[in-house]
C-alpha atoms as a PDB file:
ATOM      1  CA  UNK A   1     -12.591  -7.396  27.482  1.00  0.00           C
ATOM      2  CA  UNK A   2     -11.856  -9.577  24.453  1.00  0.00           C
ATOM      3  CA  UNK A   3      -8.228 -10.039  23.983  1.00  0.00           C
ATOM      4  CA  UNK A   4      -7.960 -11.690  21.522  1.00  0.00           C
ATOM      5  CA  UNK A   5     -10.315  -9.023  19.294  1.00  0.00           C
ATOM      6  CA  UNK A   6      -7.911  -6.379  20.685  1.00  0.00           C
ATOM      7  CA  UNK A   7      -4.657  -8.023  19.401  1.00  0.00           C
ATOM      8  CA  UNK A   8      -6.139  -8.635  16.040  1.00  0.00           C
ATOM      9  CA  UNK A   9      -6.680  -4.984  16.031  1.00  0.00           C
ATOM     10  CA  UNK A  10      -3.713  -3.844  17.270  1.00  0.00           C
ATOM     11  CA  UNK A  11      -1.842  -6.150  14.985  1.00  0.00           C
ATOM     12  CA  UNK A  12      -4.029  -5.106  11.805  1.00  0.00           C
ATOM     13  CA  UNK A  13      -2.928  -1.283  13.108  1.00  0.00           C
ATOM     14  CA  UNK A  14       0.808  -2.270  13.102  1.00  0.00           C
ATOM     15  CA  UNK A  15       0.699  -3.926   9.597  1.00  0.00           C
ATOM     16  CA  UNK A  16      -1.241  -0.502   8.437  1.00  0.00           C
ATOM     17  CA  UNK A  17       1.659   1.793   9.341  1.00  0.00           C
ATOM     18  CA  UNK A  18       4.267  -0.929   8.639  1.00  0.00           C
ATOM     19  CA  UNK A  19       3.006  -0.265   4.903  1.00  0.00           C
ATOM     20  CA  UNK A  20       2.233   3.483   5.203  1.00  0.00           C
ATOM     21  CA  UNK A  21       6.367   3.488   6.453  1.00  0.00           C
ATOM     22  CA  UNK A  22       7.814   1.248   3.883  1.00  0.00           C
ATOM     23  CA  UNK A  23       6.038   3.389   1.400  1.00  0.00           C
ATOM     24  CA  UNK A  24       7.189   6.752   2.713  1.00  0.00           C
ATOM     25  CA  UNK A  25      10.700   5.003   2.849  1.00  0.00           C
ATOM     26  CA  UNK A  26      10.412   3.500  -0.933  1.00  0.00           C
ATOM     27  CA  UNK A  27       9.045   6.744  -1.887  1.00  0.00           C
ATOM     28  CA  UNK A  28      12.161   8.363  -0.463  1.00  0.00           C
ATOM     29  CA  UNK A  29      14.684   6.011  -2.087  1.00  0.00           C
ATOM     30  CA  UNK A  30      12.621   6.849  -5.626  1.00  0.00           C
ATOM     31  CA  UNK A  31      12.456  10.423  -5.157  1.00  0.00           C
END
């Protein structure tokens, strides 16, 4: 098992829905 591959992943997963959330949220303010 590579670790360090998995927390890259994992952390390039958290920034994805960190984005897909603050864009739902700005979306909300907007709207």
């Amino acid at each position: 098992v590579d670790i360090a591959a998995d927390a890259e992943r994992n952390i390039s997963q958290l920034k994805k829905w960190g984005y897909l959330a603050s864009g739902s949220l700005l979306r909300r303010a907007v709207g």
